[in-house]
Each structure stands twice: as C-alpha cells, then as structure tokens.
Protein backbone atom coordinates (compact mmCIF):
# COMPACT_ATOMS: atom_id res chain seq x y z
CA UNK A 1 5.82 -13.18 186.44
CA UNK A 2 7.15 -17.00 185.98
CA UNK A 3 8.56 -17.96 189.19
CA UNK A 4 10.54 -20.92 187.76
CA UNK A 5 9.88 -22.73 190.78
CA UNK A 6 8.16 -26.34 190.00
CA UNK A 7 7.02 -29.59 192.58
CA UNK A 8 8.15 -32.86 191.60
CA UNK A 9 7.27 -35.74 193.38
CA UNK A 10 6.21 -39.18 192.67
CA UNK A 11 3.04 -40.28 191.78
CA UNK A 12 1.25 -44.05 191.65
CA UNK A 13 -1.61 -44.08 189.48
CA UNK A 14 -2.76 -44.23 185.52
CA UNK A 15 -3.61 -41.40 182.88
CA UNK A 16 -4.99 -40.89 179.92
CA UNK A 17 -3.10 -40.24 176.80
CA UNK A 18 -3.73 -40.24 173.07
CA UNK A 19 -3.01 -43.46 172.81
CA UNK A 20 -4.88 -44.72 176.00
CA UNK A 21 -4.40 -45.51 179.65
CA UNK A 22 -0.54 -45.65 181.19
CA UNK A 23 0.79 -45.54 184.19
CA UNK A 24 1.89 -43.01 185.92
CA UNK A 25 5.34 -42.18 187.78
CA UNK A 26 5.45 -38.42 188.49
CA UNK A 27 3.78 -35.07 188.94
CA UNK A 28 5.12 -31.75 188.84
CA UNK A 29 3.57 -28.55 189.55
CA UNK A 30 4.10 -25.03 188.49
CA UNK A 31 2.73 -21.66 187.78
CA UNK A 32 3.86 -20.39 184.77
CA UNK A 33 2.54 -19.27 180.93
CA UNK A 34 -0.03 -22.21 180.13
CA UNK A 35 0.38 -23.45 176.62
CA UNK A 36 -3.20 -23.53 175.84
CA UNK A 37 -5.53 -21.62 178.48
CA UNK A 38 -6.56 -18.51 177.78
CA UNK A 39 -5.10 -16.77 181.13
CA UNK A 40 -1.59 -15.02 181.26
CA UNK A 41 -0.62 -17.76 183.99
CA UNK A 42 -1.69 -20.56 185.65
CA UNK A 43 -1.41 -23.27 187.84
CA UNK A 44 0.09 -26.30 185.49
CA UNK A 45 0.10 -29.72 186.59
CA UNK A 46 1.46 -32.54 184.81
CA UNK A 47 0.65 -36.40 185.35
CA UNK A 48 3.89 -38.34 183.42
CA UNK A 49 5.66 -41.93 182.91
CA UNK A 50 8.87 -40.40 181.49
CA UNK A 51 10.26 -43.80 180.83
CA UNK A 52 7.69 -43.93 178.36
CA UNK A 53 8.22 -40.81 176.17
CA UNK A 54 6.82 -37.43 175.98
CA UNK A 55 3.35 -38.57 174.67
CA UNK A 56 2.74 -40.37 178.57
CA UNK A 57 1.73 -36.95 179.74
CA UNK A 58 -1.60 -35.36 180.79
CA UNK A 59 -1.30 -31.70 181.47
CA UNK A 60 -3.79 -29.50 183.05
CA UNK A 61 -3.66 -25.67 183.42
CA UNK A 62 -5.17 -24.48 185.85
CA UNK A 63 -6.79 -20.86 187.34
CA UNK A 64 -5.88 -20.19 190.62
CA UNK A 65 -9.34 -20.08 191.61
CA UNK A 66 -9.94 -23.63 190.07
CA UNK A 67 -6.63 -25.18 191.83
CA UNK A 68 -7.78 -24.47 195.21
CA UNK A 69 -11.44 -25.86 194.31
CA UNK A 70 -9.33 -29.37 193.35
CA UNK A 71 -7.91 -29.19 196.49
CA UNK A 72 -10.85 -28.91 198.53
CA UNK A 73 -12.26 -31.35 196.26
CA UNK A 74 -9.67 -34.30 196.54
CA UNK A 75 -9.30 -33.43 200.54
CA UNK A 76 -13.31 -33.81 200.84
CA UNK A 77 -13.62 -36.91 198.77
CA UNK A 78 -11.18 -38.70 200.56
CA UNK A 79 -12.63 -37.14 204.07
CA UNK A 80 -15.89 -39.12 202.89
CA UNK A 81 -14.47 -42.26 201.78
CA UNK A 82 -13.56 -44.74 204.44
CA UNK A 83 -9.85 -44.52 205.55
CA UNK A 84 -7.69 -45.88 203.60
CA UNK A 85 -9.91 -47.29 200.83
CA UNK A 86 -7.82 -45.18 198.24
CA UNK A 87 -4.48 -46.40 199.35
CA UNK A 88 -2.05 -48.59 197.42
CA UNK A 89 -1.78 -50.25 200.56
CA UNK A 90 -5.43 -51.31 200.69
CA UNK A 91 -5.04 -53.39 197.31
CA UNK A 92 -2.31 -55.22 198.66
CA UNK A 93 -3.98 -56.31 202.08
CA UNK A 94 -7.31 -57.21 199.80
C-alpha cells in the first residue's frame, strides 16, 4: 500500500552523482514502490540540489529492517564523536 505521504526538509551536505560530487539542498523520505530493489516497498530516501537538475540526485531504497539499522547507526556515530564536531557550526568557529 503507497501511503503517498513523503518528508521534505532541508539538507546541508554533498552527494555523489554520475557526474561527481554536488551539493546538496534537500531530502525527502517516503515509503513507496522502489524503482530498483527487489522488495514490493521500501523506505526511499533521496539526497537532491534541485536547482541543479534531475541528475543532482542520490536515491537509496531502503528495507525497513535496513532504515532503522541507519538510524541507529547515524544516532551512535554521532553519540561517539565529540559534540558538535559534525556541525556546520563547528566549521565556521574553526
């Protein structure tokens, strides 16, 4: 069942494209039909600089199983990493 419901927020970072690295503006997330995992839905998030075009995208698709394993992931890393170290905030005060 799609549940047309989708996060968009914006992002501050880089991705990698076809053509290389580009920065990044927004995210949106969704569970839906992936367009190329083998599952009958999953958790699809995509990375995107839509001032740039559609080819400043990275799109992952994602079990449910393996979203909530990134999310444990990302919230240990940055429990590990001094505060702040990650922030856009530290680059400007360094």
């Amino acid at each position: 069942m799609c549940t047309y419901l989708t996060e968009k927020f914006a992002i501050d970072g880089s991705g990698k494209g076809a053509r290389g690295y580009f920065p990044l503006s927004e995210a949106m997330v969704y569970v839906d039909h992936p367009q190329h995992a083998p599952y009958e839905h999953t958790v699809n998030i995509d990375f995107l600089n839509p001032a740039q075009g559609p080819s400043a995208r990275v799109a992952v698709e994602l079990t449910e199983e393996s979203a909530l394993a990134l999310i444990e992931a990302v919230r240990l890393a940055l429990d590990l990493a001094p505060p702040g170290l990650a922030s856009a905030s530290a680059d400007a005060a360094g």
